[in-house]
C-alpha atoms as a PDB file:
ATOM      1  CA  UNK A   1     -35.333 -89.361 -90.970  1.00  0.00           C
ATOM      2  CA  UNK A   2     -38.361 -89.243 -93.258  1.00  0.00           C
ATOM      3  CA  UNK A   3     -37.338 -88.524 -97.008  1.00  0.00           C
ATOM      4  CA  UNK A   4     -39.374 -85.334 -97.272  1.00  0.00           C
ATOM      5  CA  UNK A   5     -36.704 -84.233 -95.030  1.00  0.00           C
ATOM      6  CA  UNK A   6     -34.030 -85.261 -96.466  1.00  0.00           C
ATOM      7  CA  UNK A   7     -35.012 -84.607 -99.880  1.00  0.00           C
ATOM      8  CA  UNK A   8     -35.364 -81.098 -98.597  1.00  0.00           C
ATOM      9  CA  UNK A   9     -31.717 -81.251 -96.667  1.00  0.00           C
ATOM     10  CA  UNK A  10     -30.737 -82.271-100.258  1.00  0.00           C
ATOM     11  CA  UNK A  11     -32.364 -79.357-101.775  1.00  0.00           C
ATOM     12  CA  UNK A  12     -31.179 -77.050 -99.782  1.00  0.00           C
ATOM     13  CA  UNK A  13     -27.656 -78.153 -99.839  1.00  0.00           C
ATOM     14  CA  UNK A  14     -27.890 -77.580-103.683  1.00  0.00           C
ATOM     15  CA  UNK A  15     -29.127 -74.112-103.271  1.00  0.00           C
ATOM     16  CA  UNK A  16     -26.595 -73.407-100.512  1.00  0.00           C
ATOM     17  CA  UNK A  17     -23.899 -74.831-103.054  1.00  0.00           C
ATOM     18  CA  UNK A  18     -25.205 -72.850-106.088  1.00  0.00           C
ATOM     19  CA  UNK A  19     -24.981 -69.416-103.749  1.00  0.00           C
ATOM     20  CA  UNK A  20     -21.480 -70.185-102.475  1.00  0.00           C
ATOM     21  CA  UNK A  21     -20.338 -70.228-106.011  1.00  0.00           C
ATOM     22  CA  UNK A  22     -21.715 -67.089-106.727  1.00  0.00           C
ATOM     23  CA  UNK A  23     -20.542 -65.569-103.816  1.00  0.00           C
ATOM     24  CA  UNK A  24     -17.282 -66.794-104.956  1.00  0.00           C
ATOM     25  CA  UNK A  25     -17.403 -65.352-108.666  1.00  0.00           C
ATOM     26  CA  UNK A  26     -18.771 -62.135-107.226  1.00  0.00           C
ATOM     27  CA  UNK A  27     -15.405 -61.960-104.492  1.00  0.00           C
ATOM     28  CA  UNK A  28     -13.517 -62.842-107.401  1.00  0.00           C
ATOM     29  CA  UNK A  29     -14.587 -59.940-109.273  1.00  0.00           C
ATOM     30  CA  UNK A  30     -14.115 -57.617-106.647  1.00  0.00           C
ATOM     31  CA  UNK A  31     -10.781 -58.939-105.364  1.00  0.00           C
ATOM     32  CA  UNK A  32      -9.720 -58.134-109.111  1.00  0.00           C
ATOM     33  CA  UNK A  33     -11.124 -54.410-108.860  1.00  0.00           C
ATOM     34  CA  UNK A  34      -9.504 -54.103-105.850  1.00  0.00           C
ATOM     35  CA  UNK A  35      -5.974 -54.866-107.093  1.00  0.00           C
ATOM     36  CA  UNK A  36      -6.750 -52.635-110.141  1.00  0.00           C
ATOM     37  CA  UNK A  37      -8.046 -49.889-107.910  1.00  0.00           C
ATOM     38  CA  UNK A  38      -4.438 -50.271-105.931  1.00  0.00           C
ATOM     39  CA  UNK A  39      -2.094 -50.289-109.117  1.00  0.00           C
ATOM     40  CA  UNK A  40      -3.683 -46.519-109.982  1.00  0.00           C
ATOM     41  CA  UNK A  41      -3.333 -45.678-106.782  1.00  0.00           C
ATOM     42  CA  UNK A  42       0.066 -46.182-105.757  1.00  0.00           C
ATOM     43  CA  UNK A  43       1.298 -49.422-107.102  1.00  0.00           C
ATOM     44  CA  UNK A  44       3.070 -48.567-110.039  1.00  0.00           C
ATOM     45  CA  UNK A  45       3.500 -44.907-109.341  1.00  0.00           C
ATOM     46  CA  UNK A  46       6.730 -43.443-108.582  1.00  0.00           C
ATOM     47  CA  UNK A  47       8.257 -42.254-105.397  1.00  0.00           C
ATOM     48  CA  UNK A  48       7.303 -38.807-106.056  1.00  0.00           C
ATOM     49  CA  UNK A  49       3.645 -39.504-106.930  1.00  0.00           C
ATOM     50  CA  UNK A  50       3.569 -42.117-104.107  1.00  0.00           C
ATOM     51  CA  UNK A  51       4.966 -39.147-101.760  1.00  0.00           C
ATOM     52  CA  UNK A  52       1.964 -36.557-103.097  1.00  0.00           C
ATOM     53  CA  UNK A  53      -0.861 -39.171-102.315  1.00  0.00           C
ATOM     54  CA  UNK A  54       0.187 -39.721 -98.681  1.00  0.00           C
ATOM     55  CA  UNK A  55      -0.286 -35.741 -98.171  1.00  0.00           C
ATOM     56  CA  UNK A  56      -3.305 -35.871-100.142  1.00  0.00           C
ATOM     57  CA  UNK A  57      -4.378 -38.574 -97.641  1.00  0.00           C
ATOM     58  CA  UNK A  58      -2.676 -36.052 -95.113  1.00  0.00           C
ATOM     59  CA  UNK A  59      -5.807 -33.892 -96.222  1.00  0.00           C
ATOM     60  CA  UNK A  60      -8.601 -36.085 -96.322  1.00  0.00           C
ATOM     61  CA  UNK A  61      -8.306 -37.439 -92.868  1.00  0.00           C
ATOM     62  CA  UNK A  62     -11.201 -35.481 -92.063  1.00  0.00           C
ATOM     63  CA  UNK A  63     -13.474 -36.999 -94.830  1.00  0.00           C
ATOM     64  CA  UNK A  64     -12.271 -40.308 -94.461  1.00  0.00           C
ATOM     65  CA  UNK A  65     -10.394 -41.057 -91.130  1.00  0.00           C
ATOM     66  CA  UNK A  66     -13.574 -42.494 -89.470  1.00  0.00           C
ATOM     67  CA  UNK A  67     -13.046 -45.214 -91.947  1.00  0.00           C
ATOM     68  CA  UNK A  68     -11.491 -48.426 -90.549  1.00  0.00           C
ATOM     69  CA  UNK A  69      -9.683 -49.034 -93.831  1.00  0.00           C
ATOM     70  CA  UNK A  70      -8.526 -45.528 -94.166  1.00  0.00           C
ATOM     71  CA  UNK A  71      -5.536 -46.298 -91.866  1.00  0.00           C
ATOM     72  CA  UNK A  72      -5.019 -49.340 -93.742  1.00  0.00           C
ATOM     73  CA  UNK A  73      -4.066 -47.610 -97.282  1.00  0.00           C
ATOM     74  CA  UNK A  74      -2.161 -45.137 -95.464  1.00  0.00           C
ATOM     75  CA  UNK A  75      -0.212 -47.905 -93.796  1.00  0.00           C
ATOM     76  CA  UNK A  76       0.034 -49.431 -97.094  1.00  0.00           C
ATOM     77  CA  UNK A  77       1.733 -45.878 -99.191  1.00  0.00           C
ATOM     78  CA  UNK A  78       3.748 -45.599 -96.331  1.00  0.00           C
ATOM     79  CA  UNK A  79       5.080 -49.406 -96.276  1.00  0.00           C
ATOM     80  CA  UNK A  80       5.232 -49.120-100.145  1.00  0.00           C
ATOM     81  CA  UNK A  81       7.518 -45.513-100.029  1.00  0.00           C
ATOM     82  CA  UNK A  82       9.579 -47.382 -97.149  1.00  0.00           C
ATOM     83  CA  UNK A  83      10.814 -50.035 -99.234  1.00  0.00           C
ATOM     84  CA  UNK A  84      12.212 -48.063-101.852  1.00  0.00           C
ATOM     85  CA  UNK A  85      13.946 -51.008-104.142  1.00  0.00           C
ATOM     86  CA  UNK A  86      10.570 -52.001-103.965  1.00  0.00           C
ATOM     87  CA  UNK A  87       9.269 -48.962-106.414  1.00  0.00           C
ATOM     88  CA  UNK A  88      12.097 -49.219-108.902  1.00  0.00           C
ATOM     89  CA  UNK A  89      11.859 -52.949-108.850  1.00  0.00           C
ATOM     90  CA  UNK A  90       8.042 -52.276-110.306  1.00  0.00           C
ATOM     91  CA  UNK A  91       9.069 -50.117-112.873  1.00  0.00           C
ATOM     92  CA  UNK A  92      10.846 -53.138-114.295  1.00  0.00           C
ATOM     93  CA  UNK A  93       7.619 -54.942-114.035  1.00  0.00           C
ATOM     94  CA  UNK A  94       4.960 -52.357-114.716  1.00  0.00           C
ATOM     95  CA  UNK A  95       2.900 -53.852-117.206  1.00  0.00           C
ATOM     96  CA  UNK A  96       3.040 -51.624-120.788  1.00  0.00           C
ATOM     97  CA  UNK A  97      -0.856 -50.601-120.264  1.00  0.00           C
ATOM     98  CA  UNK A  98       0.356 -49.552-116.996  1.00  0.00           C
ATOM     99  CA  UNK A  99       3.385 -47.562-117.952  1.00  0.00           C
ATOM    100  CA  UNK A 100       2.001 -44.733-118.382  1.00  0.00           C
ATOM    101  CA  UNK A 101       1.368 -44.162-114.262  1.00  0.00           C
ATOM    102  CA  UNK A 102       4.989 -43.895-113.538  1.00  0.00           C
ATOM    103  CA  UNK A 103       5.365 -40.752-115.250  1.00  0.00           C
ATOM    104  CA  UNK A 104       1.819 -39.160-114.361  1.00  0.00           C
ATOM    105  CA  UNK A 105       1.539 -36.158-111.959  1.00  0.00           C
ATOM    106  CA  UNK A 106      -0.855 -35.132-109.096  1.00  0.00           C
ATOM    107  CA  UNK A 107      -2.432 -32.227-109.785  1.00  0.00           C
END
């Protein structure tokens, strides 16, 4: 191998490197959103609210149903209301900033 070529193998490996790491921060980032977008969903929300949202989702089918991750939130509300020492063991947990979602209602 000629050095031009593997000063460019070099190069690009450092480039490669540089996006991975990016990539990484930017997965990070929305990995965190995600899990915040969950907690005001149904996370921390009590049986009744938890209850209201799967109807809601009950309603939205139509909207949203084509969506392959549709099925996978329902799943998720319904796995979450299944388990019910599950929900009051989060209300021991709920973080304070997060208190508040127990007690909110659907409207």
């Amino acid at each position: 191998m000629k050095k031009e070529g593997l000063k460019r193998l070099i190069e690009e490996h450092l480039i490669l490197r540089k996006q991975m790491e990016s990539l990484r921060e930017e997965l990070k980032k929305l990995e965190d959103r995600y899990d915040e977008n969950l907690e005001l969903i149904y996370w921390f929300r009590s049986k009744e609210f938890q209850r209201l949202v799967l109807l809601y989702l009950q309603e939205v089918k139509e909207e949203y149903g084509k969506d392959p991750y549709f099925d996978d939130l329902v799943h998720s509300v319904i796995h979450s209301l299944e388990d019910h020492e599950m929900i009051e063991q989060r209300k021991i947990y709920t973080p304070k900033h997060l208190s508040h979602l127990q007690e909110e209602k659907l409207e």
